[in-house]
PDB file of N, CA and C in Angstrom:
ATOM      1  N   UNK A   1      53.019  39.961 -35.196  1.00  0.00           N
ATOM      2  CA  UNK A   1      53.766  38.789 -34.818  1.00  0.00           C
ATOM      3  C   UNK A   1      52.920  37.549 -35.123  1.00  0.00           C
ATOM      4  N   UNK A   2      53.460  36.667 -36.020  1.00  0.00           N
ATOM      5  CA  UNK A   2      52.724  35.290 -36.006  1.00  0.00           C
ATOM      6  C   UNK A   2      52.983  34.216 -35.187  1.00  0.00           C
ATOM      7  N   UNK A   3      52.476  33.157 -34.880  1.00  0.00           N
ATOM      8  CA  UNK A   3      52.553  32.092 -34.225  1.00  0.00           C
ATOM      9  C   UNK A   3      53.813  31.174 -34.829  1.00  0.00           C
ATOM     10  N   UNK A   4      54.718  31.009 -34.290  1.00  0.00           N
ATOM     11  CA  UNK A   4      55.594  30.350 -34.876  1.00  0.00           C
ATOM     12  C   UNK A   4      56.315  28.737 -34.494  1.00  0.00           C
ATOM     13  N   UNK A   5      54.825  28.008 -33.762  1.00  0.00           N
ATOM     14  CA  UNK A   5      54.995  27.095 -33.088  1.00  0.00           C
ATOM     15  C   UNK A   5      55.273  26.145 -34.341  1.00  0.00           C
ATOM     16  N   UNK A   6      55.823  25.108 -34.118  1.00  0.00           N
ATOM     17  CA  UNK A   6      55.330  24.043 -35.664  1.00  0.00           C
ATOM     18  C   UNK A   6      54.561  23.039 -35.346  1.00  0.00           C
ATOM     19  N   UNK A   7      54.342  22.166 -33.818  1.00  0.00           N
ATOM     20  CA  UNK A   7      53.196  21.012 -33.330  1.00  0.00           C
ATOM     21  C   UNK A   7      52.154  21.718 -34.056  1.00  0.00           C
ATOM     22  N   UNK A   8      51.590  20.735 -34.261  1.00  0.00           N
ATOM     23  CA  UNK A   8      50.135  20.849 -34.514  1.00  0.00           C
ATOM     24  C   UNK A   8      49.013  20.823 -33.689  1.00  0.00           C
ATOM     25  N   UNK A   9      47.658  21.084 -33.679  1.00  0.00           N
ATOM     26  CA  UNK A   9      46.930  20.822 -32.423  1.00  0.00           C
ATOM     27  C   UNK A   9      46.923  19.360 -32.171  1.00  0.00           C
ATOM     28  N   UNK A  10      47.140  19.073 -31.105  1.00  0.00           N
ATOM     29  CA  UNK A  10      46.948  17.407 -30.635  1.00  0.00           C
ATOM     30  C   UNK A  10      45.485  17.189 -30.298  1.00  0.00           C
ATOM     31  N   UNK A  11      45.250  16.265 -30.070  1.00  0.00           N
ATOM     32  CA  UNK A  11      43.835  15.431 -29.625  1.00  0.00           C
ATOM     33  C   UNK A  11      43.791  15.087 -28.351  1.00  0.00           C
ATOM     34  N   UNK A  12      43.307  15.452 -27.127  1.00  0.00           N
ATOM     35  CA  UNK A  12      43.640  14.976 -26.073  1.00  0.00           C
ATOM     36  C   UNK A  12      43.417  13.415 -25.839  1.00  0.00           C
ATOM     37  N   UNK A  13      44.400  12.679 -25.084  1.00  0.00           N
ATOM     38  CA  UNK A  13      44.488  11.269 -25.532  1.00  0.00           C
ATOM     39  C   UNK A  13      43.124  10.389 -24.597  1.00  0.00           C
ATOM     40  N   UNK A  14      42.185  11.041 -24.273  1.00  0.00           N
ATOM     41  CA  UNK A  14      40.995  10.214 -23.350  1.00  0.00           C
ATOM     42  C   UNK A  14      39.848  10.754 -24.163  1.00  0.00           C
ATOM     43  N   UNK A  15      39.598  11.097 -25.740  1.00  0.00           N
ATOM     44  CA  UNK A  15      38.823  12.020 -26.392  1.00  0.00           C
ATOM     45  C   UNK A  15      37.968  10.526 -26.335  1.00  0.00           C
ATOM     46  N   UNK A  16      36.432  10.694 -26.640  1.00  0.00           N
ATOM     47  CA  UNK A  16      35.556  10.139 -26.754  1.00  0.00           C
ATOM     48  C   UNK A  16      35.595   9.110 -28.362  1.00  0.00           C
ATOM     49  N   UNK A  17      35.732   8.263 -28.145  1.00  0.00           N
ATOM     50  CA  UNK A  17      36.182   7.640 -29.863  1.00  0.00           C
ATOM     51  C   UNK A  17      34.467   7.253 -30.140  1.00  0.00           C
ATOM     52  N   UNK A  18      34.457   7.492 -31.738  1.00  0.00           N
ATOM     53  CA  UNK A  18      32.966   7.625 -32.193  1.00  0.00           C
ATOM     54  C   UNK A  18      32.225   6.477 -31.265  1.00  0.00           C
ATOM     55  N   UNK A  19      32.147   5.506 -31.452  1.00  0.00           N
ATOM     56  CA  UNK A  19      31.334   4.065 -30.854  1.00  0.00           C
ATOM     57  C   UNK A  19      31.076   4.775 -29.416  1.00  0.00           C
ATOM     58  N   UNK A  20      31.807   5.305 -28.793  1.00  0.00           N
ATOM     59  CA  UNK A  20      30.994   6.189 -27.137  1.00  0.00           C
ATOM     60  C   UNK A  20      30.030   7.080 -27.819  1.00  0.00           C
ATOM     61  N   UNK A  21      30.644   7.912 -28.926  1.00  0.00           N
ATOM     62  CA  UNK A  21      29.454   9.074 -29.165  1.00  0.00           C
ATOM     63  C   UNK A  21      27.953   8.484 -29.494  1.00  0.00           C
ATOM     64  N   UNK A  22      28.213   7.453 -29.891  1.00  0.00           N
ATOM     65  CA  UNK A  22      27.498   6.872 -30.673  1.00  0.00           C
ATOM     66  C   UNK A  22      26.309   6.320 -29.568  1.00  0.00           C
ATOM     67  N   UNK A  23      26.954   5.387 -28.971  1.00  0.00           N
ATOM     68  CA  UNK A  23      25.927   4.598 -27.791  1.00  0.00           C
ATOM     69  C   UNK A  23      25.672   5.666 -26.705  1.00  0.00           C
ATOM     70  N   UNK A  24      26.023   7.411 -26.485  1.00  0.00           N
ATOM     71  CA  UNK A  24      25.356   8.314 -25.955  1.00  0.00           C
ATOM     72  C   UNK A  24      24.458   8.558 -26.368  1.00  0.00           C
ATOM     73  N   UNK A  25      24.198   9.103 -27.759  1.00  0.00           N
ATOM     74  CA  UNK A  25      23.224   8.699 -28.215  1.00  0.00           C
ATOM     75  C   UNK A  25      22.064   8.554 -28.776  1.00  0.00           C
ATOM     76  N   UNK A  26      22.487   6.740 -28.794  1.00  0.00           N
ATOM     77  CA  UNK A  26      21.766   5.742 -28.643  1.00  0.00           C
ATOM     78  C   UNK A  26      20.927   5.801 -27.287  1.00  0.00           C
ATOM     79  N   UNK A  27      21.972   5.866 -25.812  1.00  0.00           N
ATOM     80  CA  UNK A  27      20.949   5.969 -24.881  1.00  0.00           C
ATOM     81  C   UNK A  27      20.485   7.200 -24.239  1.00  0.00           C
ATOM     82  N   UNK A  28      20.159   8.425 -24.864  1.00  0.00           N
ATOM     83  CA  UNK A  28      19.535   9.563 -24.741  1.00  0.00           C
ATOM     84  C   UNK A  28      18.636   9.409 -25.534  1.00  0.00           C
ATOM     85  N   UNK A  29      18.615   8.791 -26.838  1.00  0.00           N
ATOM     86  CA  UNK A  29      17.047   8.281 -27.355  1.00  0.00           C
ATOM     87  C   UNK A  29      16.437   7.213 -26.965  1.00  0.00           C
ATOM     88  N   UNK A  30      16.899   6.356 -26.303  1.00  0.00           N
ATOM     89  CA  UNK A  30      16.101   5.283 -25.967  1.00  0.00           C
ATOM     90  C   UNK A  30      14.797   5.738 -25.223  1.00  0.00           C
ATOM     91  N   UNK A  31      14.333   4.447 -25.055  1.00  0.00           N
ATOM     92  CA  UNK A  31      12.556   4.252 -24.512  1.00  0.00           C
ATOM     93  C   UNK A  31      13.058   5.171 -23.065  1.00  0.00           C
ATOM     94  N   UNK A  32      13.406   4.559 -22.524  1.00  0.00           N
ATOM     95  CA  UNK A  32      13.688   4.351 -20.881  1.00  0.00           C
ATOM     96  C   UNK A  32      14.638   6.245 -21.120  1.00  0.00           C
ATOM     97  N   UNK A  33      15.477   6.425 -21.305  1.00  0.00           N
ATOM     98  CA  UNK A  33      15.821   7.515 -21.092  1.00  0.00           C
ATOM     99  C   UNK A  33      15.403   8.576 -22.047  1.00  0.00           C
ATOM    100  N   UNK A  34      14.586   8.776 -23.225  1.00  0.00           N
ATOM    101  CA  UNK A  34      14.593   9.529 -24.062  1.00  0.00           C
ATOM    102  C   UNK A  34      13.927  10.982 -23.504  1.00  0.00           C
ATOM    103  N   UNK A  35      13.291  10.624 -21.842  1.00  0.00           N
ATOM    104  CA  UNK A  35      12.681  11.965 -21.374  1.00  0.00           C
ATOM    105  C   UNK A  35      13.024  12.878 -20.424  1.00  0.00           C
ATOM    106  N   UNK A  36      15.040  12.316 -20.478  1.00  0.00           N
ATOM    107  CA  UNK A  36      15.346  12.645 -18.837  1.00  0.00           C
ATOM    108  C   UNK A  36      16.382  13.211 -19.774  1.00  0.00           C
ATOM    109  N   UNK A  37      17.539  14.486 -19.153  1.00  0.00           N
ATOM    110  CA  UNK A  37      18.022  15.098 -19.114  1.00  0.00           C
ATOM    111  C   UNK A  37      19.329  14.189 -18.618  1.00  0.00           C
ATOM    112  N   UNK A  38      20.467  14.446 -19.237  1.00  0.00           N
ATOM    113  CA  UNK A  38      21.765  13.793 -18.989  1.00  0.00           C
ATOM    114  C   UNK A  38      22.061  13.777 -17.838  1.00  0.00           C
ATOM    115  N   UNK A  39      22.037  14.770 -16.851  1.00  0.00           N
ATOM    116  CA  UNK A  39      21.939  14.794 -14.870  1.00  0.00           C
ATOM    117  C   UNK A  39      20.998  13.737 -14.572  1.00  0.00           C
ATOM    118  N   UNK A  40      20.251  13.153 -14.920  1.00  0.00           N
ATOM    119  CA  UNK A  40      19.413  11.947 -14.519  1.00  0.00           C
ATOM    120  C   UNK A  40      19.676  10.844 -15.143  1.00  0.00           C
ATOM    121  N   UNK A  41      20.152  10.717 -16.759  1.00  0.00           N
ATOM    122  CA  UNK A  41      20.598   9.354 -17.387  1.00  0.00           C
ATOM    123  C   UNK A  41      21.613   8.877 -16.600  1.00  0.00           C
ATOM    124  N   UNK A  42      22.852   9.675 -16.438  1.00  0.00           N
ATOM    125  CA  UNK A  42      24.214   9.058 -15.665  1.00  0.00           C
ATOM    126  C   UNK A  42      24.101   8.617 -14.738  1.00  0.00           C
ATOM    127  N   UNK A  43      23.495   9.390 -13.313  1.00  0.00           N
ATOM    128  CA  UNK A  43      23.229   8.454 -12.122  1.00  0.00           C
ATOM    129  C   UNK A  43      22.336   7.236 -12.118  1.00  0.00           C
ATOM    130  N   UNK A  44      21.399   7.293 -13.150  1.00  0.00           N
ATOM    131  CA  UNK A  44      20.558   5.904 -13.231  1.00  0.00           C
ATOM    132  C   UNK A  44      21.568   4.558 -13.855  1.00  0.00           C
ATOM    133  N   UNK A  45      22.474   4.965 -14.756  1.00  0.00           N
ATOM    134  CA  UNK A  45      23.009   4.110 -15.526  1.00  0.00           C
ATOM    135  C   UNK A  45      24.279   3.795 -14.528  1.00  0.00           C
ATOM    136  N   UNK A  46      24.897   4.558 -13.511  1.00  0.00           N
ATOM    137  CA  UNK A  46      25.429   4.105 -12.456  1.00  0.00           C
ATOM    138  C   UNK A  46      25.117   3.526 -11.656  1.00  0.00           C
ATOM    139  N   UNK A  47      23.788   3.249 -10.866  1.00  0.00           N
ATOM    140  CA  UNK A  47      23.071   2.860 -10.286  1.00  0.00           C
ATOM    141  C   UNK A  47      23.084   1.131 -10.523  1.00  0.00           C
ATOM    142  N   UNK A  48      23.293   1.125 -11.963  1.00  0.00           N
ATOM    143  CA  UNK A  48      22.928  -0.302 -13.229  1.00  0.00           C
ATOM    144  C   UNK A  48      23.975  -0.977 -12.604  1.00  0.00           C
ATOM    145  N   UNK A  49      25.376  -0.085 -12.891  1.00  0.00           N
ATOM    146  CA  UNK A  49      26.760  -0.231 -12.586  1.00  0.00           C
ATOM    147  C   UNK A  49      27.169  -0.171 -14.360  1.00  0.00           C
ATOM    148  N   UNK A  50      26.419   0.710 -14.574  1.00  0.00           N
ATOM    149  CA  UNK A  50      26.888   1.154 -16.558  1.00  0.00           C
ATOM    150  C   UNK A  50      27.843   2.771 -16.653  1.00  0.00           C
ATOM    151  N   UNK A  51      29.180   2.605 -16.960  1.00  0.00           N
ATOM    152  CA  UNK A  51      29.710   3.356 -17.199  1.00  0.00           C
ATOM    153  C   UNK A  51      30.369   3.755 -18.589  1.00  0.00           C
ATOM    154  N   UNK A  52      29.413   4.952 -18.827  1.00  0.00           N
ATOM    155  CA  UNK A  52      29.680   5.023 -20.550  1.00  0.00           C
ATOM    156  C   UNK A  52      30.609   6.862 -20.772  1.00  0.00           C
ATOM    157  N   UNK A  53      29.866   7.474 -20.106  1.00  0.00           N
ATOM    158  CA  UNK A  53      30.979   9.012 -20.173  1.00  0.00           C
ATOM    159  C   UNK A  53      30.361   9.794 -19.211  1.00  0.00           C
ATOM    160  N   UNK A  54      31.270  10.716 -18.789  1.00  0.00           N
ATOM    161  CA  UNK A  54      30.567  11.862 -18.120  1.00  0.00           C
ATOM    162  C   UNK A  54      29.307  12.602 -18.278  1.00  0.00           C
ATOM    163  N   UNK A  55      28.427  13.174 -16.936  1.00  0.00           N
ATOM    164  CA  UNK A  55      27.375  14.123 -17.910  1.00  0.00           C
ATOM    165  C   UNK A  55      28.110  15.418 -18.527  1.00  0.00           C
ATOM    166  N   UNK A  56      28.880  15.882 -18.117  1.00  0.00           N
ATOM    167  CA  UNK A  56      29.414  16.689 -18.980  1.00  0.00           C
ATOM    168  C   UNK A  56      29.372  16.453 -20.821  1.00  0.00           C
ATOM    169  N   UNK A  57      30.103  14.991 -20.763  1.00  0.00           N
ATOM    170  CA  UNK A  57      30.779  14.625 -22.223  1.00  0.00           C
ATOM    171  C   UNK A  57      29.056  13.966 -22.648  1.00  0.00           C
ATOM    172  N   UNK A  58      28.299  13.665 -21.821  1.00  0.00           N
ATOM    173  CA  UNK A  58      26.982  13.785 -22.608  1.00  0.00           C
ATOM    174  C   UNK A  58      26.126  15.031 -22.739  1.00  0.00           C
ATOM    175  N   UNK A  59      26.569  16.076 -22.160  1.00  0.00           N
ATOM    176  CA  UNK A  59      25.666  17.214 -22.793  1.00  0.00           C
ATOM    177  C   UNK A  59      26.782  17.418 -24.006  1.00  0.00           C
ATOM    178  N   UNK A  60      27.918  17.332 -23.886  1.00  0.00           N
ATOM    179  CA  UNK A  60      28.739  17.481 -25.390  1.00  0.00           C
ATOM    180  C   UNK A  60      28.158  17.249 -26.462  1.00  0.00           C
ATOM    181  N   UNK A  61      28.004  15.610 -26.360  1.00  0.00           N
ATOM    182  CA  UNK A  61      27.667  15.333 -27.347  1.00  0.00           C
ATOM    183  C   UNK A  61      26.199  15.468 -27.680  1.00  0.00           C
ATOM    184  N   UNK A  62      25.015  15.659 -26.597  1.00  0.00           N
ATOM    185  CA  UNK A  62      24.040  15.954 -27.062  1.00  0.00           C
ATOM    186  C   UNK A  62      23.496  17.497 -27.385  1.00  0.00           C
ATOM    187  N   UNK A  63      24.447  18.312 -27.113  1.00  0.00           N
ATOM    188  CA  UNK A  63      24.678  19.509 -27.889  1.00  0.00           C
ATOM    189  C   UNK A  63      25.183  19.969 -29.254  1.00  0.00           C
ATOM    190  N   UNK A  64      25.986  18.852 -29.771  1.00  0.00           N
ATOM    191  CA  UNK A  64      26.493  18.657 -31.011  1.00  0.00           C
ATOM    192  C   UNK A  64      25.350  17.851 -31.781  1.00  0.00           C
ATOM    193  N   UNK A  65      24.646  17.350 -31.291  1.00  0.00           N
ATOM    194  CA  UNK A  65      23.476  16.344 -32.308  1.00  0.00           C
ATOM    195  C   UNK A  65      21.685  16.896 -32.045  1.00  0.00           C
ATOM    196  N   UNK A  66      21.964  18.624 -31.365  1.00  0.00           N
ATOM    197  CA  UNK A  66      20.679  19.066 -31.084  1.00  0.00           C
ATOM    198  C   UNK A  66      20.157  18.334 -30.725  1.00  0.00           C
ATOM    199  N   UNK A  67      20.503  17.777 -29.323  1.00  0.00           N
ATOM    200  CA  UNK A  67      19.581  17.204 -28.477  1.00  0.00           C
ATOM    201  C   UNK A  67      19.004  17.452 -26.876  1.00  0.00           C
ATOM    202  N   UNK A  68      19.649  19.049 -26.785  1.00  0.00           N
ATOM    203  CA  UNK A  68      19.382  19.459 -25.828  1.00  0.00           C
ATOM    204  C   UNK A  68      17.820  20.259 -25.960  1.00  0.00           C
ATOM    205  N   UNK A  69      17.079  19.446 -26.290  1.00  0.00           N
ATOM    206  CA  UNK A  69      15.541  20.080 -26.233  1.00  0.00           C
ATOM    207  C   UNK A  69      15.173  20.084 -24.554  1.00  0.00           C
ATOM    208  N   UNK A  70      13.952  20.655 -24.655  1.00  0.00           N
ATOM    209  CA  UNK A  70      12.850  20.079 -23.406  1.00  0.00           C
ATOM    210  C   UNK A  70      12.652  18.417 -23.157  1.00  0.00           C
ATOM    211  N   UNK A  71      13.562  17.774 -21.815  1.00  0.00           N
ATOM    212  CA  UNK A  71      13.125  16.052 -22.214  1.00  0.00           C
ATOM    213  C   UNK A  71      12.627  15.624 -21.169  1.00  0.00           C
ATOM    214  N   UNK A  72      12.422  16.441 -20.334  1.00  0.00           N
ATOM    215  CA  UNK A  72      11.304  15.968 -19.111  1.00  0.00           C
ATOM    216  C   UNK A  72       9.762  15.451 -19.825  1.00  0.00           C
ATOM    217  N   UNK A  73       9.396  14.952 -18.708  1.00  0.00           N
ATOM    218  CA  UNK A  73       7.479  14.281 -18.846  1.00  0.00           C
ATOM    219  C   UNK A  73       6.660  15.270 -19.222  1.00  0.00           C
ATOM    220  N   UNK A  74       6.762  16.158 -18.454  1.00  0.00           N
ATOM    221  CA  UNK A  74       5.753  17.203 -18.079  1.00  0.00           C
ATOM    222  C   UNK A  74       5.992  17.799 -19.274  1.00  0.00           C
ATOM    223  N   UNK A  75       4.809  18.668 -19.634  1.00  0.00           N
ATOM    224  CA  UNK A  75       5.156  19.938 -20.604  1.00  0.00           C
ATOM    225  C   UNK A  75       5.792  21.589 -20.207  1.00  0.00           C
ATOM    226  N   UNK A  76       6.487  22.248 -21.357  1.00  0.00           N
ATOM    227  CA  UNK A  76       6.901  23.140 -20.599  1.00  0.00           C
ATOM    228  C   UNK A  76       5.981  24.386 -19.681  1.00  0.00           C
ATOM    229  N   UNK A  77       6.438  24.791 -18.941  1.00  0.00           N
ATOM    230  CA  UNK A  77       4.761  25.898 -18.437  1.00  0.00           C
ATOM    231  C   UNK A  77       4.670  26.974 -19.473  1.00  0.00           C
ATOM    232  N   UNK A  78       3.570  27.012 -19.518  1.00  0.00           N
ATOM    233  CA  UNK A  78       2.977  27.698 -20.712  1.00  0.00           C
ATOM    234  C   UNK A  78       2.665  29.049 -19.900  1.00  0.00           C
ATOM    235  N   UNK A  79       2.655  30.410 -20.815  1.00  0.00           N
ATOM    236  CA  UNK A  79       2.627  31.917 -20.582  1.00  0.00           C
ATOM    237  C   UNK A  79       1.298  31.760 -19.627  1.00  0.00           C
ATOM    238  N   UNK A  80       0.666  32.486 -18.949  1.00  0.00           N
ATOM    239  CA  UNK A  80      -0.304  32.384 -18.097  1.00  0.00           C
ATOM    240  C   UNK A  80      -1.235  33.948 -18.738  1.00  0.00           C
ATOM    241  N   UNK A  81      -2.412  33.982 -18.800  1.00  0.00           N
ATOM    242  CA  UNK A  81      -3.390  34.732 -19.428  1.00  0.00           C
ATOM    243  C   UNK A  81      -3.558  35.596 -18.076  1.00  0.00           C
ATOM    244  N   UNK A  82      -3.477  36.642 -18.441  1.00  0.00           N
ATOM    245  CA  UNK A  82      -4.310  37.778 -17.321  1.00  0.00           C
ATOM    246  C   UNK A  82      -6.111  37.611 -17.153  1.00  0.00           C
ATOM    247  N   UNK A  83      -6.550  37.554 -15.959  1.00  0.00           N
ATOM    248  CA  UNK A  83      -8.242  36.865 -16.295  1.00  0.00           C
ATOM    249  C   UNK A  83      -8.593  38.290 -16.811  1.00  0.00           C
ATOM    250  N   UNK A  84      -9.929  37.833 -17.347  1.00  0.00           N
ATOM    251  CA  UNK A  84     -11.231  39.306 -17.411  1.00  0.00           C
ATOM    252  C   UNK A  84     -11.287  40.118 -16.400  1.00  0.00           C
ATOM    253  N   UNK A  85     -11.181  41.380 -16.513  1.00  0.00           N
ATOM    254  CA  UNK A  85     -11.485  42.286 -15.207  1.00  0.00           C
ATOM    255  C   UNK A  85     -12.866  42.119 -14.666  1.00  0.00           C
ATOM    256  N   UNK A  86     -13.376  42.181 -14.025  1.00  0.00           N
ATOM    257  CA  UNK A  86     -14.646  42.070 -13.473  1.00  0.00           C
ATOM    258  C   UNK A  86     -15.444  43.605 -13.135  1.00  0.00           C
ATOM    259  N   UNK A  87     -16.099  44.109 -13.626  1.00  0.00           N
ATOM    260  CA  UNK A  87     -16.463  45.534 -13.271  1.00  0.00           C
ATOM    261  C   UNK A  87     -18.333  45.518 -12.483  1.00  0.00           C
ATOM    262  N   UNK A  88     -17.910  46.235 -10.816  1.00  0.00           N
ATOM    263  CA  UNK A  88     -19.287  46.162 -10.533  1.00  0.00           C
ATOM    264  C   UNK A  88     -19.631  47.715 -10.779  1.00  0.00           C
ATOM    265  N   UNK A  89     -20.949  47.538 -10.883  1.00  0.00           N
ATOM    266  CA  UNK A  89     -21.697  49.145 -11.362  1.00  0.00           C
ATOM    267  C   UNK A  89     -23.092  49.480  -9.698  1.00  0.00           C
ATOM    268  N   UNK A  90     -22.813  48.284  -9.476  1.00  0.00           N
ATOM    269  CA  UNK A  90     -23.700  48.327  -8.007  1.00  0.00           C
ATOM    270  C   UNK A  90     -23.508  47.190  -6.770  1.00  0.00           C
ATOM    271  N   UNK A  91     -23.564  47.767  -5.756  1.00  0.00           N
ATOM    272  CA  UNK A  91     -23.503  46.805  -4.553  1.00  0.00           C
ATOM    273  C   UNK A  91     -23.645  45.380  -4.552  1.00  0.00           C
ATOM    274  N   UNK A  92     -23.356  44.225  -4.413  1.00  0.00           N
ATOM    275  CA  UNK A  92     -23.790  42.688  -4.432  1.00  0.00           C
ATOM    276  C   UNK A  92     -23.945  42.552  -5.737  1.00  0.00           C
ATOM    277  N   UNK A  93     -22.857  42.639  -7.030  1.00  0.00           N
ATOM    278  CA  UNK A  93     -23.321  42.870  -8.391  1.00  0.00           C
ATOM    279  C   UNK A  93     -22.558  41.679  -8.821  1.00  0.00           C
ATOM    280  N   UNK A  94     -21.096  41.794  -7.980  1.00  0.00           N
ATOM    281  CA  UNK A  94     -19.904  40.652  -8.305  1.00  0.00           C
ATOM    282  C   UNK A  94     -19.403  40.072  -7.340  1.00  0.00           C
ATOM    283  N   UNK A  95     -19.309  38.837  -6.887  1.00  0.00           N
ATOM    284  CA  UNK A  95     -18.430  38.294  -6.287  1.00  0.00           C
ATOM    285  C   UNK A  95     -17.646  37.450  -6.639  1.00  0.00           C
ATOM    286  N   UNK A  96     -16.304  37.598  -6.002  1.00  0.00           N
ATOM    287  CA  UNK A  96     -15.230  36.656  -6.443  1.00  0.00           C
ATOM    288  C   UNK A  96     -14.319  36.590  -5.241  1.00  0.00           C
ATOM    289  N   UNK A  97     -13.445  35.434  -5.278  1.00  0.00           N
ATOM    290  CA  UNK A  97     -12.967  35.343  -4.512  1.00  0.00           C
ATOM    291  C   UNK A  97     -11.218  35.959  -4.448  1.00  0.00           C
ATOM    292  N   UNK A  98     -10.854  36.325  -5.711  1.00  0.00           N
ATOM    293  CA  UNK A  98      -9.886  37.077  -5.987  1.00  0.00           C
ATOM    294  C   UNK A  98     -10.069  38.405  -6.475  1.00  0.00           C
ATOM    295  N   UNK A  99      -9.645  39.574  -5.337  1.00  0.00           N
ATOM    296  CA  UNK A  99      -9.786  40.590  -6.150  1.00  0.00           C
ATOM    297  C   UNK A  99      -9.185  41.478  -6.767  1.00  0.00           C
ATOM    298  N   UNK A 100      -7.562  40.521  -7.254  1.00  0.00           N
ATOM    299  CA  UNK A 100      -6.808  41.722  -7.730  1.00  0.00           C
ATOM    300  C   UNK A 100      -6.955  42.392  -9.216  1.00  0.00           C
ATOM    301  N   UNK A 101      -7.512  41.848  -9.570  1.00  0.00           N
ATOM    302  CA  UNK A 101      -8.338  42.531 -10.526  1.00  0.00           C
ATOM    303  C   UNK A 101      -9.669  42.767 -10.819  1.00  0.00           C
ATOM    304  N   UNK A 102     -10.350  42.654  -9.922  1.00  0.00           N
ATOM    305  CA  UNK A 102     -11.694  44.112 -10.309  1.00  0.00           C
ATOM    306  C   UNK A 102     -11.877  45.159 -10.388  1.00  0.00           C
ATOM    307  N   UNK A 103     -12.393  45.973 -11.131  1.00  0.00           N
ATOM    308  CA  UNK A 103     -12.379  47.280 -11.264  1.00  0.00           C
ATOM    309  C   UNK A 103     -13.365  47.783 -10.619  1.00  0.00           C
ATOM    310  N   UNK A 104     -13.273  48.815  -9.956  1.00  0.00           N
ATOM    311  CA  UNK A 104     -14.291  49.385  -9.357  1.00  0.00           C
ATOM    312  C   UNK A 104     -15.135  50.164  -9.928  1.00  0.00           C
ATOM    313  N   UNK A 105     -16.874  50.195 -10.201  1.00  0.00           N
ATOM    314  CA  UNK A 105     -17.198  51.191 -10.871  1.00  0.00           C
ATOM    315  C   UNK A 105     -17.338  52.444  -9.839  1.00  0.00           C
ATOM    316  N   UNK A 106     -16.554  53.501  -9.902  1.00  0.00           N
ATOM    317  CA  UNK A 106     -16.197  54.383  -9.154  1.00  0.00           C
ATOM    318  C   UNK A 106     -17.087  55.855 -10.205  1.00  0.00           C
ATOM    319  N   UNK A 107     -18.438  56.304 -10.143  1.00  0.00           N
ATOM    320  CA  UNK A 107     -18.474  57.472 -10.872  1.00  0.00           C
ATOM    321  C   UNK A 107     -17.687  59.242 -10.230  1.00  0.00           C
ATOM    322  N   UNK A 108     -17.398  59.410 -11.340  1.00  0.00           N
ATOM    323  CA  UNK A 108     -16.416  61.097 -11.007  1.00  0.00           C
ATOM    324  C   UNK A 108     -17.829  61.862 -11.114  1.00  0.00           C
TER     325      UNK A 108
END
């Protein structure tokens, strides 16, 4: 069975017209916002009393222009290294203050 509608797809009539896509952005790269995440641009730019689109319709569009990187300050946390085992072979040989990893020299 085929589709035998004849409309065409419509455009919903509140669609973002380029000049919004555009000045999103514009202010997702700017100085002032280029390190915050769209959940933090919108309430700041409300705050202004600046109403430009939803965060929704700005992760849209900053999903369409690969711009959903890492945009916080901080860096991301990096893998964490397992330390050196520590191995004592005699009494008062090692101290540390963590011991979940020392090995015990235990002879069989």
């Amino acid at each position: 069975m085929t589709d035998k509608r004849t409309s065409t797809k419509k455009q919903p009539p509140n669609r973002l017209t380029e000049l919004e896509r555009q000045r999103i952005i514009n202010t997702v790269n700017s100085a002032e916002h280029g390190h915050l995440p769209a959940s933090k641009i919108v309430p700041k730019l409300l705050d202004k009393g600046i109403w430009i689109a939803s965060e929704s319709s700005f992760y849209r569009v900053m999903k369409a222009h690969n711009l959903l990187t890492h945009r916080e300050k901080v860096k991301p946390a990096k893998p964490m290294k397992k330390p050196r085992a520590l191995k004592a072979v005699r009494a008062n040989e090692v101290y540390t203050w963590d011991i979940t990893y020392c090995v015990l020299g235990v002879q069989h």
